[in-house]
C-alpha atoms as a PDB file:
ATOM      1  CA  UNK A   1       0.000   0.000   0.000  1.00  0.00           C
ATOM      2  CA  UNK A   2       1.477   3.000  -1.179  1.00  0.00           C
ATOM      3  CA  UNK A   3      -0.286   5.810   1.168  1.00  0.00           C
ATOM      4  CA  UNK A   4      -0.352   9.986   0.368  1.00  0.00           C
ATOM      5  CA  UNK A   5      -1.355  11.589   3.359  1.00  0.00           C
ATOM      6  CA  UNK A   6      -2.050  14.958   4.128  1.00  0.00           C
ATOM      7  CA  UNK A   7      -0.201  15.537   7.989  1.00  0.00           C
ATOM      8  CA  UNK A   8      -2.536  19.186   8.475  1.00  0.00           C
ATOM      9  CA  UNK A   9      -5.397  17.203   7.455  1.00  0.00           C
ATOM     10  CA  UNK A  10      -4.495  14.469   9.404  1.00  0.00           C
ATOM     11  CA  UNK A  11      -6.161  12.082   6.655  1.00  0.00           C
ATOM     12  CA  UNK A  12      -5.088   9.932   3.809  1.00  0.00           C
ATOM     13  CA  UNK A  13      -5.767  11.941   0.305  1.00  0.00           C
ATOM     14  CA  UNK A  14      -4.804   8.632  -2.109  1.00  0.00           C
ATOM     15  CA  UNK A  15      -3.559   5.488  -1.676  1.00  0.00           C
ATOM     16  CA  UNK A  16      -2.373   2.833  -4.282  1.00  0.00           C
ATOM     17  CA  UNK A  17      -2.415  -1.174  -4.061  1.00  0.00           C
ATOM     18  CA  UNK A  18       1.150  -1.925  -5.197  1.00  0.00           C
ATOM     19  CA  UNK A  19       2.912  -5.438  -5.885  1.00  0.00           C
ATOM     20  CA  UNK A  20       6.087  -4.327  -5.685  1.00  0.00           C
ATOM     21  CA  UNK A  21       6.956  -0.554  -5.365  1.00  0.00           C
ATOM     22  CA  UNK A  22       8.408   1.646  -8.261  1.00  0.00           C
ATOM     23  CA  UNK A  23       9.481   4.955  -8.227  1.00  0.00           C
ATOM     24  CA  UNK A  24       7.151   5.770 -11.026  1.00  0.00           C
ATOM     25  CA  UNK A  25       4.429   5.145  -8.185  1.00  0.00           C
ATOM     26  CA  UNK A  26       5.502   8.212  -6.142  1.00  0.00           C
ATOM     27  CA  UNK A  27       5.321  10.306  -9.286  1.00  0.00           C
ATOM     28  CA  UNK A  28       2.341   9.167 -10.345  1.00  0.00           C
ATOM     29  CA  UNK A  29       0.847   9.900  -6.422  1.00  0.00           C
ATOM     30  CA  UNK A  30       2.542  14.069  -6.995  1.00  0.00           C
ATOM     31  CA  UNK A  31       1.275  14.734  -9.826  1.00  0.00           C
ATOM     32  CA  UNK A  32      -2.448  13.496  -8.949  1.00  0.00           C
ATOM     33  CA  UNK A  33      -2.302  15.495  -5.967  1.00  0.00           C
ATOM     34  CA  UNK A  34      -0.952  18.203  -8.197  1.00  0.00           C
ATOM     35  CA  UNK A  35      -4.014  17.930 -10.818  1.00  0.00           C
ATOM     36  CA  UNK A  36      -6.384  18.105  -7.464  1.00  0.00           C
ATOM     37  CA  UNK A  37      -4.667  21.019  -6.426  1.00  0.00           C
ATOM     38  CA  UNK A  38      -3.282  20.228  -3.538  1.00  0.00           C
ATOM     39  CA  UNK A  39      -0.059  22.172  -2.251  1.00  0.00           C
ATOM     40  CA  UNK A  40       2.946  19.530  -1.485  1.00  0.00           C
ATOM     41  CA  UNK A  41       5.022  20.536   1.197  1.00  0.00           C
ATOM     42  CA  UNK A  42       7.365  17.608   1.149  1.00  0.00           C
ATOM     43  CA  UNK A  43       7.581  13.860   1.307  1.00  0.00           C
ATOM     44  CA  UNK A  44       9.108  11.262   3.158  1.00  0.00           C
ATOM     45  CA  UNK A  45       9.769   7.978   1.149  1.00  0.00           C
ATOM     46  CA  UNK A  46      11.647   4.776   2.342  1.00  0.00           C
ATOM     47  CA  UNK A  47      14.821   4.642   0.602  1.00  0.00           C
ATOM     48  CA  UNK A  48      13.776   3.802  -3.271  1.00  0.00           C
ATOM     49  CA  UNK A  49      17.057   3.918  -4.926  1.00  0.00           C
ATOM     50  CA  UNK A  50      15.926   6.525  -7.423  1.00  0.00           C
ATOM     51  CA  UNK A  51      12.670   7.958  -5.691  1.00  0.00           C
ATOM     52  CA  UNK A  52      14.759  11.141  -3.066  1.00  0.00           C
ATOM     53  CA  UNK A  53      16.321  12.557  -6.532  1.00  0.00           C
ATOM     54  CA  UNK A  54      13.323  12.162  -8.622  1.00  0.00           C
ATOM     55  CA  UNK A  55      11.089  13.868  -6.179  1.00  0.00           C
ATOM     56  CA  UNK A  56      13.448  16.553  -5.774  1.00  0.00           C
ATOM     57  CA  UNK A  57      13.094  17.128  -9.515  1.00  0.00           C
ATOM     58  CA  UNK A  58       9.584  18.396  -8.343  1.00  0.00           C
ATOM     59  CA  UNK A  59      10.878  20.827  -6.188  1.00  0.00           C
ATOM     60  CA  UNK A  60      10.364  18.995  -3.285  1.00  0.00           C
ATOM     61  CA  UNK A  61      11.983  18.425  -0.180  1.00  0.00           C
ATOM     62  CA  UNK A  62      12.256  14.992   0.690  1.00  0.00           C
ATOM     63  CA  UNK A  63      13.493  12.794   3.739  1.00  0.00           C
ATOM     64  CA  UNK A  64      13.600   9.067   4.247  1.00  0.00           C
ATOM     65  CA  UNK A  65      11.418   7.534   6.567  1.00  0.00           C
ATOM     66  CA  UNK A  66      13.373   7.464  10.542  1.00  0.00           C
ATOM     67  CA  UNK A  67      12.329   3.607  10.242  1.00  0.00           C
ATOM     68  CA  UNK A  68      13.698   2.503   7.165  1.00  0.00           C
ATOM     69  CA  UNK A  69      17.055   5.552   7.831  1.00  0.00           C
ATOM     70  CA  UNK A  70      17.290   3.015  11.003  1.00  0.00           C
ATOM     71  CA  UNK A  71      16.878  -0.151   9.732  1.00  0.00           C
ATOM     72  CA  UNK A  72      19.394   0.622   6.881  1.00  0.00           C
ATOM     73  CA  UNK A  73      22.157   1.121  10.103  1.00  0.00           C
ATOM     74  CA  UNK A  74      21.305  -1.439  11.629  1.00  0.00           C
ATOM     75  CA  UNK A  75      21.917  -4.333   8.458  1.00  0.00           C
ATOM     76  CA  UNK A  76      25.239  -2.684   8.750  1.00  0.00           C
ATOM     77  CA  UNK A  77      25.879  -2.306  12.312  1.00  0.00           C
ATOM     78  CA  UNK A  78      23.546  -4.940  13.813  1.00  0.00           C
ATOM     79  CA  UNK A  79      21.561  -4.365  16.928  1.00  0.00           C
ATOM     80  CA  UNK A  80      24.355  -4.471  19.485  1.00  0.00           C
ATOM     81  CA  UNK A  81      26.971  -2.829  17.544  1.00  0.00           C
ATOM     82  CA  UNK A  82      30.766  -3.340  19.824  1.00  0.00           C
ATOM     83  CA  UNK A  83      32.796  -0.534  17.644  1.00  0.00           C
ATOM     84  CA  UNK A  84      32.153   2.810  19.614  1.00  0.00           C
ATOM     85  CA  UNK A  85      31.881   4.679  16.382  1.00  0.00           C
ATOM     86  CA  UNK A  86      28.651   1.786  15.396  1.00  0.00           C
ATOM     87  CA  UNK A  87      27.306   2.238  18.837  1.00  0.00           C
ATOM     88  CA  UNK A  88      27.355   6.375  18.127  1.00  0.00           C
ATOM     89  CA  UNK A  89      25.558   6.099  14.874  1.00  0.00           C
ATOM     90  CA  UNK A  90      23.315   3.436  16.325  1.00  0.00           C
ATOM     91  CA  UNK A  91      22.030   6.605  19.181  1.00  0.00           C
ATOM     92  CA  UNK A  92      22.315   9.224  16.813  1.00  0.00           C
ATOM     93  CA  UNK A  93      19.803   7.339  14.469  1.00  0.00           C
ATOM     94  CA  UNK A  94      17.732   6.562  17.127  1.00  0.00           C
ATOM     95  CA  UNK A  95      17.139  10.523  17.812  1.00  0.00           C
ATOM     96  CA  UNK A  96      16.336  10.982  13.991  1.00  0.00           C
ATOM     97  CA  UNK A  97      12.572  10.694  15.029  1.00  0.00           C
ATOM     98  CA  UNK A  98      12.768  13.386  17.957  1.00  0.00           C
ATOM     99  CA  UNK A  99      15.731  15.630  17.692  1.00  0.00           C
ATOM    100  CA  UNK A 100      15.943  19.021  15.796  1.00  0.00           C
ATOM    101  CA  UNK A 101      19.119  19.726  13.129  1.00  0.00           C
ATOM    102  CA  UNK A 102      20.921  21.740  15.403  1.00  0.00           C
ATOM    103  CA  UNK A 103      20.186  19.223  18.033  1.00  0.00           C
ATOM    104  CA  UNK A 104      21.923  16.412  15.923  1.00  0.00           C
ATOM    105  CA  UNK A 105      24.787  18.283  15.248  1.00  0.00           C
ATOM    106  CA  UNK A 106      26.462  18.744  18.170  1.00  0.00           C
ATOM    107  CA  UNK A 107      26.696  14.774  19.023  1.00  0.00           C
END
């Protein structure tokens, strides 16, 4: 389920049944919205290879999603990381969700 949602709102504007995810599926989702009329502020996406820069294209700013930014550390670091630099990066991703830039920075 590929899900456009509207966080002012609070609802879900449009939604697609996927098999298997594309990145012609996000662009497809903007530019509906677009041809509704609806302003987009941004969007958050889950790591697509492809799908940050081709958002972007639109103008957009665009994040990946905390869960998937920590997931991605932890195939590489595991879950009990023993390096001190993998145990850093292990906290610092774990703030992504409720830290400000500046916040993140000064780690």
């Amino acid at each position: 389920m590929l899900v456009f949602r509207s966080p002012t709102l609070k609802k879900n504007l449009i939604w697609y049944e996927i098999e298997s995810e594309k990145v012609e599926d996000y662009v497809m989702g903007v530019m509906e919205l677009s041809a509704l009329e609806f302003e987009i502020t941004g969007a958050t996406v889950d790591g697509k290879p492809g799908a940050l820069k081709r958002l972007e294209r639109f103008g957009l700013p665009v994040q990946m999603c905390h869960f998937h930014m920590l997931s991605i550390v932890t195939r590489y670091t595991t879950k009990r990381p023993r390096l001190p630099a993998a145990q850093e990066l292990r906290q610092l991703t774990k703030l992504l969700g409720t830290s400000e830039k500046h916040q993140l920075l000064t780690h």
